[in-house]
C-alpha atoms as a PDB file:
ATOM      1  CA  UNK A   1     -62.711  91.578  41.509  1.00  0.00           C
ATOM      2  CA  UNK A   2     -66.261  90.568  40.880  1.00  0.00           C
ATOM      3  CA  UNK A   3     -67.210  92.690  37.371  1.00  0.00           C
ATOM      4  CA  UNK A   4     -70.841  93.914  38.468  1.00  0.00           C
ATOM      5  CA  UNK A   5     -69.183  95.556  41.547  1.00  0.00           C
ATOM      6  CA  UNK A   6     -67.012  97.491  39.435  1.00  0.00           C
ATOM      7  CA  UNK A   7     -69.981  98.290  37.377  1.00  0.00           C
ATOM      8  CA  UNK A   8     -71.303  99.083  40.158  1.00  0.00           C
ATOM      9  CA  UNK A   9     -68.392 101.185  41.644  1.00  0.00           C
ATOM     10  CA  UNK A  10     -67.861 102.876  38.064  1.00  0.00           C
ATOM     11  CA  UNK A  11     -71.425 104.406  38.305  1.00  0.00           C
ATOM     12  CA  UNK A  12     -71.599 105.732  41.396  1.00  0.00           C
ATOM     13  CA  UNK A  13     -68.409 107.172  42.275  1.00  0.00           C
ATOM     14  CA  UNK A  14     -65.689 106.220  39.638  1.00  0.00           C
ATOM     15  CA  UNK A  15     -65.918 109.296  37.877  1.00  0.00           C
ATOM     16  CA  UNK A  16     -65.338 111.431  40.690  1.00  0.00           C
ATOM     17  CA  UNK A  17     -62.567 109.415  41.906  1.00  0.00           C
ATOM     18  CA  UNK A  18     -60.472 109.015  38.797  1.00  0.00           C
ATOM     19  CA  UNK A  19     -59.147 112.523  38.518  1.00  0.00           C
ATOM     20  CA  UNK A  20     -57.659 111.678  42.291  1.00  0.00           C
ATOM     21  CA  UNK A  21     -56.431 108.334  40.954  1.00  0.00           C
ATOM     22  CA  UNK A  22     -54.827 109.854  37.613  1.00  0.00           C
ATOM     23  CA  UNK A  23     -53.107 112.715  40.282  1.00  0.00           C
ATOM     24  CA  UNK A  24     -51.629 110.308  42.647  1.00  0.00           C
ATOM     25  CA  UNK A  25     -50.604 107.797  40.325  1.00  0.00           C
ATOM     26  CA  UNK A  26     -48.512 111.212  38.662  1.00  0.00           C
ATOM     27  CA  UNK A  27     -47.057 112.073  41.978  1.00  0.00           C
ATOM     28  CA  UNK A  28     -45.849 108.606  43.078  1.00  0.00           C
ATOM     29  CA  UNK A  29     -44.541 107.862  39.832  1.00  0.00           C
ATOM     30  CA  UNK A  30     -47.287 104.732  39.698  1.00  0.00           C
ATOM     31  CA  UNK A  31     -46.172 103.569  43.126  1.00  0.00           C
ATOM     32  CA  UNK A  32     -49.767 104.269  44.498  1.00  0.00           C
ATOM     33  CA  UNK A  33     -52.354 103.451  41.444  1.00  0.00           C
ATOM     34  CA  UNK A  34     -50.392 100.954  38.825  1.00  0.00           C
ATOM     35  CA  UNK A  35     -52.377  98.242  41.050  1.00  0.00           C
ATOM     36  CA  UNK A  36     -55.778  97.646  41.452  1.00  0.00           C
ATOM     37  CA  UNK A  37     -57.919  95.153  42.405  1.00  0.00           C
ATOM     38  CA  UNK A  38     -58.641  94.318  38.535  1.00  0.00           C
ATOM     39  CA  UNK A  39     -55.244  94.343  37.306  1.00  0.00           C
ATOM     40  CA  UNK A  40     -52.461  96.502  36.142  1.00  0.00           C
ATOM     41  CA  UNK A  41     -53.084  99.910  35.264  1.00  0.00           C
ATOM     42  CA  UNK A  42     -51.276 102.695  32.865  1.00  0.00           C
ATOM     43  CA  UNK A  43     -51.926 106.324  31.795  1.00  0.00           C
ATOM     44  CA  UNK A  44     -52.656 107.071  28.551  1.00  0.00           C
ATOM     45  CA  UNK A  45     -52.342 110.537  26.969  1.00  0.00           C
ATOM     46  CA  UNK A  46     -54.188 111.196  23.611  1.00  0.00           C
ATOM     47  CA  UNK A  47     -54.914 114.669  22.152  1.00  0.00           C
ATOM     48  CA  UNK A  48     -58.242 115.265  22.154  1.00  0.00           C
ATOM     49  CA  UNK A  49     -59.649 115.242  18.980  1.00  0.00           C
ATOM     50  CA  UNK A  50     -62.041 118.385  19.152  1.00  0.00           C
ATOM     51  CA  UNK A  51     -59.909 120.403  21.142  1.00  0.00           C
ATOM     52  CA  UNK A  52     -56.720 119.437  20.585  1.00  0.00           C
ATOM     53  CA  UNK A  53     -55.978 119.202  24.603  1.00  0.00           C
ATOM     54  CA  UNK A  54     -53.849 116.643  26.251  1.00  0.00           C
ATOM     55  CA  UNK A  55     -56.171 114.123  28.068  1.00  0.00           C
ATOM     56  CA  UNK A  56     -54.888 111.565  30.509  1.00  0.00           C
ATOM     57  CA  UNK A  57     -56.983 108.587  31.310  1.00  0.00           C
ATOM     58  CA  UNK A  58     -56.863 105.713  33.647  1.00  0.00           C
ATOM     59  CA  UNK A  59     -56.929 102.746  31.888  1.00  0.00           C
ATOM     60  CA  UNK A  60     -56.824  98.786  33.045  1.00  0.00           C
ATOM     61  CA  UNK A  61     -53.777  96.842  31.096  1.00  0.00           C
ATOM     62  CA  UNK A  62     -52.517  93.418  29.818  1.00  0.00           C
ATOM     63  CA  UNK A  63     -49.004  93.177  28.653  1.00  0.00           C
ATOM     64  CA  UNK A  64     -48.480  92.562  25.128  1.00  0.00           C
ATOM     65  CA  UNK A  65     -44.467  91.744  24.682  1.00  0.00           C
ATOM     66  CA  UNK A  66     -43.090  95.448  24.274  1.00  0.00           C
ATOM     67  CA  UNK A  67     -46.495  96.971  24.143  1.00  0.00           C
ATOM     68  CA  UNK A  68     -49.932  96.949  25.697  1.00  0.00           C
ATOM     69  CA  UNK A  69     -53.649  95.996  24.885  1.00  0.00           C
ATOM     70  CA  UNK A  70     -56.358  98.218  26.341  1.00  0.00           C
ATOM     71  CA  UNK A  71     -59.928  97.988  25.735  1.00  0.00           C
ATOM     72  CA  UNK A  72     -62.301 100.271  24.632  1.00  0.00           C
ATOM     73  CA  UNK A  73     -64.790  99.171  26.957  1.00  0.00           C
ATOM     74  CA  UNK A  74     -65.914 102.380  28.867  1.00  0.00           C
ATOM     75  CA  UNK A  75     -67.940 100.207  32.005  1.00  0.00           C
ATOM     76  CA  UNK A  76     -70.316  98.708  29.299  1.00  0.00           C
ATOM     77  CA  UNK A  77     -71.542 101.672  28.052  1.00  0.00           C
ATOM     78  CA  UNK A  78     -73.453 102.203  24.974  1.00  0.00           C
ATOM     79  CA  UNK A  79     -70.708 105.211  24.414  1.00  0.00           C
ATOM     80  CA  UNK A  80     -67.660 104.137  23.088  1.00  0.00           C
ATOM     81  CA  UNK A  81     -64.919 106.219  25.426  1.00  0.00           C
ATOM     82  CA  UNK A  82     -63.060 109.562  24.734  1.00  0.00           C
ATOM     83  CA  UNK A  83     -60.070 108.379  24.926  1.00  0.00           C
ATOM     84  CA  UNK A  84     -60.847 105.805  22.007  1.00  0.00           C
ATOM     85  CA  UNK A  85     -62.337 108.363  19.869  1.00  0.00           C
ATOM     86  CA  UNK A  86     -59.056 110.405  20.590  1.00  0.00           C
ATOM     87  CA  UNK A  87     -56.696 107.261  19.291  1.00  0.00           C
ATOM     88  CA  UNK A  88     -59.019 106.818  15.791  1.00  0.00           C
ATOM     89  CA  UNK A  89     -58.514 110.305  14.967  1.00  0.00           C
ATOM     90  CA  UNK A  90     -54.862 110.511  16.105  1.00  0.00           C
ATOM     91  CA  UNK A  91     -53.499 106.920  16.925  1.00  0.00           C
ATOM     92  CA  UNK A  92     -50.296 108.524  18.636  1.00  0.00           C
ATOM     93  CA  UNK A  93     -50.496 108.602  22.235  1.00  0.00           C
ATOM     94  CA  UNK A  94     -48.312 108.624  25.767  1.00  0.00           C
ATOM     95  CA  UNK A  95     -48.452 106.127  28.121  1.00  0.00           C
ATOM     96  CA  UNK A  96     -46.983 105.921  31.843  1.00  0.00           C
ATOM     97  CA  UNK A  97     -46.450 102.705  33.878  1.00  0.00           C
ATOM     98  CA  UNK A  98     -45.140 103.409  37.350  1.00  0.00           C
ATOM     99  CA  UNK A  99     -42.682 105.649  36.012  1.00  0.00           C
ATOM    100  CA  UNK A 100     -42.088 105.091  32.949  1.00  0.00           C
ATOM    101  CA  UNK A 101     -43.308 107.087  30.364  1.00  0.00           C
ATOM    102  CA  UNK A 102     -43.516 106.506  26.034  1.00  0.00           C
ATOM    103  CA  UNK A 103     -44.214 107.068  22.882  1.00  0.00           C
ATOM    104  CA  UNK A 104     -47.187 104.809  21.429  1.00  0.00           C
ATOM    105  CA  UNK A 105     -48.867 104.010  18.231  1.00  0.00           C
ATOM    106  CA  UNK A 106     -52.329 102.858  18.499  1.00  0.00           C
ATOM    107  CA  UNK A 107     -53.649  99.864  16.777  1.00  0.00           C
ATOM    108  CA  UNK A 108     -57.436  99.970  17.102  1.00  0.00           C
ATOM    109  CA  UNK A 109     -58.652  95.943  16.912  1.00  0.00           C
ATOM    110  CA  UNK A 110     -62.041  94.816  15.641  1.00  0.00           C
ATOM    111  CA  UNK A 111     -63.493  91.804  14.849  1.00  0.00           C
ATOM    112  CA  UNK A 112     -63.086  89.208  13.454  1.00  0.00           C
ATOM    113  CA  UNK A 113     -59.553  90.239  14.019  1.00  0.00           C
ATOM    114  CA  UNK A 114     -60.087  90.533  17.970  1.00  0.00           C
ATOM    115  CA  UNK A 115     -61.737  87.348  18.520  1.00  0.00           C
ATOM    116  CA  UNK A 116     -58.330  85.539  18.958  1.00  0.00           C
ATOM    117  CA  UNK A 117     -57.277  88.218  21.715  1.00  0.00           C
ATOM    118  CA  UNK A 118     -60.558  87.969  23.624  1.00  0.00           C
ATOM    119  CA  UNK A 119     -60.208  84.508  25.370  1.00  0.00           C
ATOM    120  CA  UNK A 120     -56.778  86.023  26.862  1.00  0.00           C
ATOM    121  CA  UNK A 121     -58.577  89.237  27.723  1.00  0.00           C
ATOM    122  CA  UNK A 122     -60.808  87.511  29.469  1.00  0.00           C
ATOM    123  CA  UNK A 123     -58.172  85.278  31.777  1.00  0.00           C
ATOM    124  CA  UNK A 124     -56.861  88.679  32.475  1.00  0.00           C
ATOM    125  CA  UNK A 125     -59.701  89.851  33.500  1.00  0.00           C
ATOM    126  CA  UNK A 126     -63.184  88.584  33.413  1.00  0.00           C
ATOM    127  CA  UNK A 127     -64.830  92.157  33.758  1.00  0.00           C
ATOM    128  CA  UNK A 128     -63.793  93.131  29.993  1.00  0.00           C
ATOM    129  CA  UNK A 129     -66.041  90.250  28.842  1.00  0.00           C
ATOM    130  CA  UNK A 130     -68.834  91.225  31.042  1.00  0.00           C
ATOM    131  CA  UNK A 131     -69.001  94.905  29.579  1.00  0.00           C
ATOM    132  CA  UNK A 132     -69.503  93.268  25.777  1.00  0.00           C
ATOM    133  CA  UNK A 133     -72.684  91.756  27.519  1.00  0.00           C
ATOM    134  CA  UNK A 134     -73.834  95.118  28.717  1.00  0.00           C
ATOM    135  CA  UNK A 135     -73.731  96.881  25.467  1.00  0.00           C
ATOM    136  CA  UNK A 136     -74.551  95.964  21.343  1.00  0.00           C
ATOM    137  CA  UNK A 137     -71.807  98.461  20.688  1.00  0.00           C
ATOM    138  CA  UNK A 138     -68.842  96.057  19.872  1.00  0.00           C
ATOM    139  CA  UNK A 139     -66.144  96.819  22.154  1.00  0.00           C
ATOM    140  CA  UNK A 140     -62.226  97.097  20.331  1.00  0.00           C
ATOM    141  CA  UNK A 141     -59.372  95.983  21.466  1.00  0.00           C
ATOM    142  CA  UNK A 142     -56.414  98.512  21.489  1.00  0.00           C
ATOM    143  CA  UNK A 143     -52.554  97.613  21.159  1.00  0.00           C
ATOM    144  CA  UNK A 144     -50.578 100.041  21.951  1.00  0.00           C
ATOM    145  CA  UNK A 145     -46.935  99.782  20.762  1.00  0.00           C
ATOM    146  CA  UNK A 146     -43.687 101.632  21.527  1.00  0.00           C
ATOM    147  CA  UNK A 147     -42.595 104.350  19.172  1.00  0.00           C
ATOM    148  CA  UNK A 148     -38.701 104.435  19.019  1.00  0.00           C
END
């Protein structure tokens, strides 16, 4: 999936449509939403750090052995997502994929630390790349791994 389009799609309707996506991915136990044109995707849970609310998000995913890397991208934006404001004030989390849901621990990635991840990132998919060159804000890498 060519990254400007899903700039593109991101600005103009994404927001709208990810509540629907975040519902039927719930419903059909990740049957209908773990796939997407970009790659894998998983819901993440964080407690919101303000409010203290639950907040499920959509997000794109590699697979990291037992655990996953996510990145804090948000389309390119100058912003750096909720969701990764959420994990640095309270790195524990829930993810789902398909059906399966666990316990996570956050490990919030910078650089120069993140530079070795980035050229696999970007195999994964291309678009994650493409956001750092939309943005000065640098963009971490997440690893999320199981809590047992």
């Amino acid at each position: 999936m060519n990254p400007k389009w899903t700039v593109r799609f991101d600005r103009i309707i994404g927001r709208r449509l990810y509540p629907i996506h975040r519902r039927v991915y719930v419903v059909t136990g990740g049957l209908v939403g773990h796939r997407s044109g970009a790659g894998p995707i998983l819901l993440i849970t964080t407690t919101g750090r303000r409010s203290g609310q639950a907040r499920t998000t959509p997000l794109l995913y590699m697979p990291d052995g037992a655990g996953f890397l996510v990145v804090g991208s948000n389309g390119g934006r100058d912003r750096p997502p909720a969701w990764l404001l959420n994990l640095e004030a309270r790195p524990e989390a829930t993810v789902q994929v398909r059906r399966k849901k666990q316990a996570v621990s956050a490990e919030i990635i910078r650089r120069p630390e993140a530079d070795d991840l980035w050229p696999l990132l970007a195999q994964h998919y291309e678009g994650w790349r493409y956001y750092q060159e939309l943005t000065d804000r640098e963009i971490p890498v997440v690893r999320l791994l199981p809590v047992h």
